[in-house]
C-alpha atoms as a PDB file:
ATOM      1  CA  UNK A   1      45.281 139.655  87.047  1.00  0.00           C
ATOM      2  CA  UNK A   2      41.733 139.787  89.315  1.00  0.00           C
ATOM      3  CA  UNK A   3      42.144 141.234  92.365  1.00  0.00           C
ATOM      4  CA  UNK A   4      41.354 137.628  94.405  1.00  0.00           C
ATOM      5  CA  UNK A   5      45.134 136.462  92.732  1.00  0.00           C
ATOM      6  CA  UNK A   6      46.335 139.699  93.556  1.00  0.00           C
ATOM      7  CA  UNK A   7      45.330 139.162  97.277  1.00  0.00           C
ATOM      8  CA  UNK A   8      46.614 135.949  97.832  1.00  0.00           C
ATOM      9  CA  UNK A   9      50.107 137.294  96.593  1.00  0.00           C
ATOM     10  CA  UNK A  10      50.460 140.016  98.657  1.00  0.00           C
ATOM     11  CA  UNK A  11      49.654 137.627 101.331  1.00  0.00           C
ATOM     12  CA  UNK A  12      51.919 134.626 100.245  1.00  0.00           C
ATOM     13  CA  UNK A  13      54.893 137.719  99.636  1.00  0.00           C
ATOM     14  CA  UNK A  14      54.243 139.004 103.277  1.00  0.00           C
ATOM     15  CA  UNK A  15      54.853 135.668 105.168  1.00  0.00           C
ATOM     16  CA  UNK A  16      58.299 135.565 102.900  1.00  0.00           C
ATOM     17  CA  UNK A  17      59.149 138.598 103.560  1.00  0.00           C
ATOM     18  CA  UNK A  18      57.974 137.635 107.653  1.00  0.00           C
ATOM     19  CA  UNK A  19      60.227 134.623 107.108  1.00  0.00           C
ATOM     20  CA  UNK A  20      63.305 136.047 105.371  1.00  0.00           C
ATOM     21  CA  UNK A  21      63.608 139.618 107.942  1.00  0.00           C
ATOM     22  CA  UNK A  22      61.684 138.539 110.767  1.00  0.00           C
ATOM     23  CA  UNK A  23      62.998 134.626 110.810  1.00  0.00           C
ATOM     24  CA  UNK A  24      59.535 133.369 111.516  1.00  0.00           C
ATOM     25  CA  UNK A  25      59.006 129.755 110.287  1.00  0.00           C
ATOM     26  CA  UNK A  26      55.313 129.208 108.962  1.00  0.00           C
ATOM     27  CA  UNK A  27      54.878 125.590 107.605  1.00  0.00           C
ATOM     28  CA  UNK A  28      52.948 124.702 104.639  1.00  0.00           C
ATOM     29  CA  UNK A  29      49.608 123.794 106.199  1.00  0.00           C
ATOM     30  CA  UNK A  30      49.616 127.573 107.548  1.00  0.00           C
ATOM     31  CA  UNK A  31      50.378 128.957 104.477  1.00  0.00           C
ATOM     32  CA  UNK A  32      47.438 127.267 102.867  1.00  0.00           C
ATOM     33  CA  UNK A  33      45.123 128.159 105.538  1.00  0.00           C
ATOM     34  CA  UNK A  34      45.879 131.551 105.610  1.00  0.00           C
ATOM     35  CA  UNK A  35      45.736 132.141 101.813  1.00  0.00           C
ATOM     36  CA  UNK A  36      42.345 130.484 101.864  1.00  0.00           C
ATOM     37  CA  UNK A  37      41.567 132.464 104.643  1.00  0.00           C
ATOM     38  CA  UNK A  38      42.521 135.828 102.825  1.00  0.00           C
ATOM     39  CA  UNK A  39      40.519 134.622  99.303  1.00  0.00           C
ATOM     40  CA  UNK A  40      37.591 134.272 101.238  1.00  0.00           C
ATOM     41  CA  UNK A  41      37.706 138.109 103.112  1.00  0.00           C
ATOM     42  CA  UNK A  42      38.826 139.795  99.481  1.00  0.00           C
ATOM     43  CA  UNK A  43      35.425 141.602  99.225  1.00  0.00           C
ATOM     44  CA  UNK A  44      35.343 142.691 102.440  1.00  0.00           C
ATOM     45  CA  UNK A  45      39.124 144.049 102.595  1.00  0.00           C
ATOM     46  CA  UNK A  46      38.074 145.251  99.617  1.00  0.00           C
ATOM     47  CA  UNK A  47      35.128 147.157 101.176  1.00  0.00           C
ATOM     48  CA  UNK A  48      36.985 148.300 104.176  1.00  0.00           C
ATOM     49  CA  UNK A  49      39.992 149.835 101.914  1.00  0.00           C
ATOM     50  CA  UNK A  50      37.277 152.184  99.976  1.00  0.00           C
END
């Protein structure tokens, strides 16, 4: 698995989990953005988690 899908799991898993204990409601477009959001920072998450 590269660490880019990896990412945008762990990202897609925390707004389920946000929706399922927290009851948020995040539509689709949100979801989208913010997984494009997250592939696009991966390096520099990356970076910041060394």
């Amino acid at each position: 698995m590269k660490v880019h899908d990896f990412a945008y799991q762990v990202a897609m898993r925390t707004m389920e989990l946000m929706e399922q204990n927290q009851h948020y409601k995040i539509s689709e477009e949100h979801r989208k953005e913010i997984g494009k959001q997250i592939l696009h920072e991966v390096t520099d998450i990356l970076k910041k988690s060394s």
